[in-house]
Protein backbone atom coordinates (compact mmCIF):
# COMPACT_ATOMS: atom_id res chain seq x y z
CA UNK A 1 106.60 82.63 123.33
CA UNK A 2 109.98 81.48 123.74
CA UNK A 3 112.49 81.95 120.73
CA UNK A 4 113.82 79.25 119.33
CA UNK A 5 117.01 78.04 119.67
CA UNK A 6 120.09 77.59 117.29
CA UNK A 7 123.40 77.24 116.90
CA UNK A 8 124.75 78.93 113.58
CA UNK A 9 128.17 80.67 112.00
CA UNK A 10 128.71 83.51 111.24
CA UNK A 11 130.59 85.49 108.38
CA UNK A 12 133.98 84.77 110.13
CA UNK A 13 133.16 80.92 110.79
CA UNK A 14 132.58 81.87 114.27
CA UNK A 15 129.67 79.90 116.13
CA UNK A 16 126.66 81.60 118.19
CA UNK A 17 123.71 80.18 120.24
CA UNK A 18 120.80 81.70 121.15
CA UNK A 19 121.91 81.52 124.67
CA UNK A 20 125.28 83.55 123.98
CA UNK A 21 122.49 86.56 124.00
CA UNK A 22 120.82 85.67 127.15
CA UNK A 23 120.43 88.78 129.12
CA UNK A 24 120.53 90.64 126.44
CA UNK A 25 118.44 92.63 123.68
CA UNK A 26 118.33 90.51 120.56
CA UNK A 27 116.97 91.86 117.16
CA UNK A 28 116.92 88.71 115.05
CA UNK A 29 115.69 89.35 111.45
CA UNK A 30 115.91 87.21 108.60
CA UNK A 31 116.33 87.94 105.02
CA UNK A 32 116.52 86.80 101.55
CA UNK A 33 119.87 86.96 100.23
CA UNK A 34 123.64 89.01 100.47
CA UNK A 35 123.63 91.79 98.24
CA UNK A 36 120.49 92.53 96.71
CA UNK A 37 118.60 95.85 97.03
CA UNK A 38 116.17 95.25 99.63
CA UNK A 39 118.46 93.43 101.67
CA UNK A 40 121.34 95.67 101.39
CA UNK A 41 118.96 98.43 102.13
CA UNK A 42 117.90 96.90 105.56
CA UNK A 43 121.54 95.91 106.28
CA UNK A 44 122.50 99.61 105.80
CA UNK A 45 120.38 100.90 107.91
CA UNK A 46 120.61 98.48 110.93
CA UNK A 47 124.54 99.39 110.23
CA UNK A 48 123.65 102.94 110.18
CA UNK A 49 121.63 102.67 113.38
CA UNK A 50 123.62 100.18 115.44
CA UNK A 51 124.98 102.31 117.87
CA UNK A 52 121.58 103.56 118.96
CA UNK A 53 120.42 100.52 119.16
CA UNK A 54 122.72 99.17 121.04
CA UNK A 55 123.01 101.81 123.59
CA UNK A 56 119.19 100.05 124.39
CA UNK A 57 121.06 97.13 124.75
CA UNK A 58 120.07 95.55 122.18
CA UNK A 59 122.19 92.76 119.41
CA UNK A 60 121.64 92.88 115.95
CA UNK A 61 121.64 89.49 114.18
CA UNK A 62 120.89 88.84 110.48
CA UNK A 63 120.28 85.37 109.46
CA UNK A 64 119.68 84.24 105.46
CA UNK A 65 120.26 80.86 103.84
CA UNK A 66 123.43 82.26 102.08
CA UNK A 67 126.87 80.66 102.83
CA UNK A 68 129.68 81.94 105.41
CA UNK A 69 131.31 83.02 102.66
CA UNK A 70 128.86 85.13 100.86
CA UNK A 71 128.30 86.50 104.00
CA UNK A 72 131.53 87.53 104.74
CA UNK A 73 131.73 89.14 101.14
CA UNK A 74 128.68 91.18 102.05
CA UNK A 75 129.78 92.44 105.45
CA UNK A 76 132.92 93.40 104.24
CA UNK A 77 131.61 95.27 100.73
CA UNK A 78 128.93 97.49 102.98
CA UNK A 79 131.43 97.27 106.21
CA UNK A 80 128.74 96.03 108.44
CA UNK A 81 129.02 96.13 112.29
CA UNK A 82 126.65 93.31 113.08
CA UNK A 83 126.44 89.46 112.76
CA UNK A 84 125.19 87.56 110.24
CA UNK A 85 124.17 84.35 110.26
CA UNK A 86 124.18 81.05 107.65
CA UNK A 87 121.15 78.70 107.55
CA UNK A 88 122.17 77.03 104.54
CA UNK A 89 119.66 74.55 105.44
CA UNK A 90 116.63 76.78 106.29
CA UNK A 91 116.47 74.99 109.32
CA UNK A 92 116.11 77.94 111.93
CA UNK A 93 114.51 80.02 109.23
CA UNK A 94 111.90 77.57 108.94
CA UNK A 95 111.42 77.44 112.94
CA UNK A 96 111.09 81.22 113.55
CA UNK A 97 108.00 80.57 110.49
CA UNK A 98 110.36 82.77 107.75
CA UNK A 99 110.37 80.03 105.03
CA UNK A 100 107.31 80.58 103.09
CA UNK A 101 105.99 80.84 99.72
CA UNK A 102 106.37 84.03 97.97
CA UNK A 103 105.70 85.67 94.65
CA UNK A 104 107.98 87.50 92.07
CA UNK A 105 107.62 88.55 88.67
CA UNK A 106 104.74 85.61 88.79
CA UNK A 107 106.79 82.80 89.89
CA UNK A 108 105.48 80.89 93.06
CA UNK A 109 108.70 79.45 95.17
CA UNK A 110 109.30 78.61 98.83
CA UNK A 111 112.23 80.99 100.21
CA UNK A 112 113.11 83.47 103.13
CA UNK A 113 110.29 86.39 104.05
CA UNK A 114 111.38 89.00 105.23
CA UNK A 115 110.85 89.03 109.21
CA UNK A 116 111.90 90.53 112.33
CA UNK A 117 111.49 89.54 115.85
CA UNK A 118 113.16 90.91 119.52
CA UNK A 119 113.84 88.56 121.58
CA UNK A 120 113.66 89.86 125.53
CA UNK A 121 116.51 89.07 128.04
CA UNK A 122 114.86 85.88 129.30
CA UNK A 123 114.80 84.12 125.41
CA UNK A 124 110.80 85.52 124.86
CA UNK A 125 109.54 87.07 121.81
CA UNK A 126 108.23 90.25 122.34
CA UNK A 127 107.95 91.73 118.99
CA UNK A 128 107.34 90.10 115.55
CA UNK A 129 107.72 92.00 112.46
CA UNK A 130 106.05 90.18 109.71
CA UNK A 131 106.18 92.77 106.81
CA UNK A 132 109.17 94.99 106.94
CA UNK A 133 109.95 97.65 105.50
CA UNK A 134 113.76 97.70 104.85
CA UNK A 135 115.02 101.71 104.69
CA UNK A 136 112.85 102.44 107.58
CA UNK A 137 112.86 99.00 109.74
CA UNK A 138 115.64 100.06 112.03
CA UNK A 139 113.69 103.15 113.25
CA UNK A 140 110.88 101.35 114.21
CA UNK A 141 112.81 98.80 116.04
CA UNK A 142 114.43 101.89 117.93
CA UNK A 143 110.93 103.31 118.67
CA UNK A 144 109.95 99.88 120.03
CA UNK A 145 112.70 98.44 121.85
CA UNK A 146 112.10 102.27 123.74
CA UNK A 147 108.12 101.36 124.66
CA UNK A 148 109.16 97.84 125.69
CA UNK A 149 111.84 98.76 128.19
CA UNK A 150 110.17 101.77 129.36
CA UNK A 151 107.35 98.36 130.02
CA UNK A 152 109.64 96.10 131.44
């Protein structure tokens, strides 16, 4: 299935496109919000682990419905290597099927799940990550972008 496209900023007002990762690796996950536990938890560790990833040539992308600003803020605070995106609209979370209902302390809302996906070279989705686990999701995209080159 091809990924679908967008066209976002980033956490220095800088623009990216799908297509600026075209022959590349591209982990593309989506989260809730800047700064809260299980999102600074995942962040962490895709920090922690960026350099392996990347040496599978591989991009890490974040994308939440929080502002450029916030984002910024959050980069800087946990001095994360990686981009992350705004979606202030939900638009792109909604097209990647990330904006769902969910559940918390009883409460029903709509919001952002908590979802990876690796996109292939060619803009395909080879990988989709619908329950993640956040201190240990950055391992078992390691593990996996391994077995799918080792495929390719």
């Amino acid at each position: 299935m091809k990924a679908p496209d967008f066209t976002l900023l980033d956490q220095n007002s800088e623009s990216h496109s799908l297509t600026d990762y075209h022959g590349k690796w591209l982990v593309l996950y989506f989260y809730p919000k800047d700064d809260t536990p299980g999102c600074t938890t995942e962040a962490c560790s895709f920090r922690d682990e960026r350099d392996i990833i990347a040496e599978h040539g591989a991009e890490i992308v974040g994308i939440s419905k929080d502002s450029v600003a916030s984002h910024k803020k959050f980069a800087e605070k946990y001095n994360l290597n990686f981009t992350l995106l705004s979606d202030e609209d939900h638009k792109i979370i909604e097209a990647y099927g990330a904006w769902a209902p969910k559940k918390m302390f009883g409460r029903e809302y709509i919001g952002t799940q908590r979802r990876t996906f690796i996109v292939d070279p060619n803009g395909d989705i080879v990988r989709e990550y619908p329950d993640v686990t956040p201190k240990e999701h950055a391992r078992e995209i390691i593990h996996d972008l391994e077995t799918l080159k080792a495929a390719a």
